[in-house]
C-alpha atoms as a PDB file:
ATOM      1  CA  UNK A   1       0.302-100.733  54.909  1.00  0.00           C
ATOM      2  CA  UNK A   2      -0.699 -97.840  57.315  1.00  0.00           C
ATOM      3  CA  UNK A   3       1.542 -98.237  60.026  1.00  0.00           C
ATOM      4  CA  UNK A   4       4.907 -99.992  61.316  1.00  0.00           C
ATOM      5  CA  UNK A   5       6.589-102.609  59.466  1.00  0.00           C
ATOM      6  CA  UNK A   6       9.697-105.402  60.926  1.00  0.00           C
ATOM      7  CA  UNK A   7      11.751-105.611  57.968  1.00  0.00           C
ATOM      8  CA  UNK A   8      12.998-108.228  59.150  1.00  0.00           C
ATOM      9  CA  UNK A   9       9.834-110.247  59.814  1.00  0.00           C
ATOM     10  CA  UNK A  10       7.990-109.003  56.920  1.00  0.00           C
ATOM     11  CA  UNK A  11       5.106-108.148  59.424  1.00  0.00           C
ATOM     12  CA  UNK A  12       2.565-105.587  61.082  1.00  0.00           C
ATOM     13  CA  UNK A  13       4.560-104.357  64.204  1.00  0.00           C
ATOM     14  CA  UNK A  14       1.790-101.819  64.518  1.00  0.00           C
ATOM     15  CA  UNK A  15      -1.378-100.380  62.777  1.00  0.00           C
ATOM     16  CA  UNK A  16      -3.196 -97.991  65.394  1.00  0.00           C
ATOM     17  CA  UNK A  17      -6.233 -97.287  63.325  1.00  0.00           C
ATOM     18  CA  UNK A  18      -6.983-101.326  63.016  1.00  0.00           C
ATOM     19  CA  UNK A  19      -5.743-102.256  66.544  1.00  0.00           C
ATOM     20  CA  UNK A  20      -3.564-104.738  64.473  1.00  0.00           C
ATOM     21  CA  UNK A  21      -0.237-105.697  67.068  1.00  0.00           C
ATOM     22  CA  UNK A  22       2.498-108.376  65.329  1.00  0.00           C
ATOM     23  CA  UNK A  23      -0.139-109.451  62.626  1.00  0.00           C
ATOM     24  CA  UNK A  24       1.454-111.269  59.865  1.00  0.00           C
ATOM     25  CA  UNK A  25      -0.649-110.176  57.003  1.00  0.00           C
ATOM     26  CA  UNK A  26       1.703-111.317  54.537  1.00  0.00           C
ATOM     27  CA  UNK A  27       2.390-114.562  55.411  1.00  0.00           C
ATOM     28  CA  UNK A  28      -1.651-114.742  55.113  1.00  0.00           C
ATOM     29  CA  UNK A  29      -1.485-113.052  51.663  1.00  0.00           C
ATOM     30  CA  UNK A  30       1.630-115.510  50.122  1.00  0.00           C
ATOM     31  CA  UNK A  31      -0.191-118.372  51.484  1.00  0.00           C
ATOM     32  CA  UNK A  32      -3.687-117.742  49.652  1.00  0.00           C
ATOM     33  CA  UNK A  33      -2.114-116.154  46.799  1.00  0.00           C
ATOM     34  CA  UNK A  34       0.663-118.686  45.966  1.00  0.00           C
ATOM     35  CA  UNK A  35       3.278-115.501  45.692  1.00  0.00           C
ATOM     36  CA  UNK A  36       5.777-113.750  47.525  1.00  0.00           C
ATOM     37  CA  UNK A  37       4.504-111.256  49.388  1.00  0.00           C
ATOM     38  CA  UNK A  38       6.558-107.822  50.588  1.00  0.00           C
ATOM     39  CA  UNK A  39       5.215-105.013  53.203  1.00  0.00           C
ATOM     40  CA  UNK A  40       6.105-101.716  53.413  1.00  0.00           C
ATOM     41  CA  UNK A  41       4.891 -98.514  54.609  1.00  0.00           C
ATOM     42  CA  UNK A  42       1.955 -96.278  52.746  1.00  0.00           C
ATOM     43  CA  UNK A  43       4.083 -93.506  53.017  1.00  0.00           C
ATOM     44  CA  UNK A  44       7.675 -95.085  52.001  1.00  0.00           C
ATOM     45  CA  UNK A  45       6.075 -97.139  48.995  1.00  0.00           C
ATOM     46  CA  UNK A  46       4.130 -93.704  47.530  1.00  0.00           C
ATOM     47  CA  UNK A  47       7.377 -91.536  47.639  1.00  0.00           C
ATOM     48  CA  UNK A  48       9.342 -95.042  45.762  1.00  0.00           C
ATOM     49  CA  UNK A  49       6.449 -95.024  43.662  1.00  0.00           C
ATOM     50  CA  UNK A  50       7.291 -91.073  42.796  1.00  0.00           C
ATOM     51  CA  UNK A  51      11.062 -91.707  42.458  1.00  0.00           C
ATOM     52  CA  UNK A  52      10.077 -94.669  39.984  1.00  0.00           C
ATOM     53  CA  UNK A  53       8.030 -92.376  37.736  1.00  0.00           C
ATOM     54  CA  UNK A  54      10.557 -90.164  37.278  1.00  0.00           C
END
């Protein structure tokens, strides 16, 4: 996600470029999907996603 994320919450603390403020995206996402649903970062998950191809 493109902006701040509460570990602890699993939420949206802050996306500037959507005016999104404490939006709990994936508590929407687990419900209508069924699964588990984890947040993090754009830019933290593409540099684990270059650690994991290595």
């Amino acid at each position: 996600m493109p902006g701040r994320v509460d570990q602890k919450t699993n939420q949206m603390v802050l996306v500037p470029n959507m005016r999104w403020l404490n939006f709990d995206v994936s508590g929407i996402l687990s419900r209508r999907l069924g699964l588990g649903v984890e947040l993090e970062n754009d830019a933290n998950a593409c540099l684990l996603s270059e650690l994991s191809v290595r």
